[in-house]
Protein backbone atom coordinates (compact mmCIF):
# COMPACT_ATOMS: atom_id res chain seq x y z
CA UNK A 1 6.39 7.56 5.04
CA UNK A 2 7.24 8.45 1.44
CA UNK A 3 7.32 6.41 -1.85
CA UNK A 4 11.14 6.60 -1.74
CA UNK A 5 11.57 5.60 1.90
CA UNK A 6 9.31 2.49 1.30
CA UNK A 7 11.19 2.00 -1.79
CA UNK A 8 14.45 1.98 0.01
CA UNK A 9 13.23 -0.06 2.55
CA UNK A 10 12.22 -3.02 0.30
CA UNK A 11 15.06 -2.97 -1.80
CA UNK A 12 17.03 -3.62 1.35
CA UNK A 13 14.67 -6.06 2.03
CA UNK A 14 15.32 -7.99 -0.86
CA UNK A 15 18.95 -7.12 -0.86
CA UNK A 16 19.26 -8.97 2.81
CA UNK A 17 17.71 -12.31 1.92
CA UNK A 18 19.31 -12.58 -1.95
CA UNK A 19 15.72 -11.96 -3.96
CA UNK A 20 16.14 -10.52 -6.76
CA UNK A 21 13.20 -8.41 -8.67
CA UNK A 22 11.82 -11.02 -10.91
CA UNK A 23 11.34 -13.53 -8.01
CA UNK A 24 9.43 -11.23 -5.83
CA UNK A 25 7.34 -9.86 -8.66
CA UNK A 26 6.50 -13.34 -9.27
CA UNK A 27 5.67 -14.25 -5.83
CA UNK A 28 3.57 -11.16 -5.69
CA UNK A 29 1.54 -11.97 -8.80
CA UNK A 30 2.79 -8.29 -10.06
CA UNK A 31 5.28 -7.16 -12.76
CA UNK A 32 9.18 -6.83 -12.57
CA UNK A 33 8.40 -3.44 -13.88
CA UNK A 34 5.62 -2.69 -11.13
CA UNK A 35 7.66 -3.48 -7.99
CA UNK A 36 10.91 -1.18 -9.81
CA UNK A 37 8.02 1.52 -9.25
CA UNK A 38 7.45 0.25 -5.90
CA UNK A 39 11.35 0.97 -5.09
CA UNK A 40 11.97 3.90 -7.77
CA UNK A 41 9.10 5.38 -5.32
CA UNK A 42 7.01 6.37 -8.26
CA UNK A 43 4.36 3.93 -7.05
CA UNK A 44 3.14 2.21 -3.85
CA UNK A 45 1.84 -0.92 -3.49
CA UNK A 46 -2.07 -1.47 -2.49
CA UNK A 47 -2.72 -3.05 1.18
CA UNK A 48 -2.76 -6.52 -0.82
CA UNK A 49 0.41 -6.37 -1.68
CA UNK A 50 1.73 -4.83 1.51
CA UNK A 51 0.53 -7.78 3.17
CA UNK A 52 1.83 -10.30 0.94
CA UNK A 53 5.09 -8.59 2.06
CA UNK A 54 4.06 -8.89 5.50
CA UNK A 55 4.46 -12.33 4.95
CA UNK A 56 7.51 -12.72 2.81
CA UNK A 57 9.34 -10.83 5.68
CA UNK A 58 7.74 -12.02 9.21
CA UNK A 59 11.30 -10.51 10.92
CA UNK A 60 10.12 -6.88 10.33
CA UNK A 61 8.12 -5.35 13.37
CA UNK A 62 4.80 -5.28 12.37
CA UNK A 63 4.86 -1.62 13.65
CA UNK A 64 7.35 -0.94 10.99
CA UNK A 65 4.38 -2.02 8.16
CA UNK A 66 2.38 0.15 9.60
CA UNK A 67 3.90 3.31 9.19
CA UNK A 68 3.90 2.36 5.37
CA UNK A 69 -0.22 0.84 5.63
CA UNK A 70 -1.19 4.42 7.11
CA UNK A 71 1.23 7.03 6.04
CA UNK A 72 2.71 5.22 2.58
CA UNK A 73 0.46 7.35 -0.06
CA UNK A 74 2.39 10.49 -1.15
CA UNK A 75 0.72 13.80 -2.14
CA UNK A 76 -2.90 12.29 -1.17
CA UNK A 77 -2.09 9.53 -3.91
């Protein structure tokens, strides 16, 4: 998947149960500014942080984290 579809994708996520950016930064031990990367799609998050959202969101097939955990990085990033 690309940056921007995994960015889209946890925007939603967020979007659907009210978070806004500051909370989940928090939660995630990140910056506001880092996870507005994560869903600008300039960056991805590491496989920490991917599975700290794993947990956050339990309803999302872990399938769908998968295609993000092996095909997130764009460009070889």
């Amino acid at each position: 998947m690309r940056n921007k579809e995994f960015g889209k994708f946890l925007r939603d996520l967020r979007y659907k149960h009210s978070i806004n950016r500051q909370t989940l930064a928090y939660k995630l031990g990140v910056s506001e500014v880092t996870v507005w990367r994560w869903e600008e799609g300039r960056a991805f998050p590491s496989r920490k942080h991917l599975t700290a959202l794993m947990r956050m969101f339990p309803e999302v097939p872990q399938t769908e984290w998968a295609l993000y955990l092996l095909g997130g990085v764009e460009n070889g990033k």
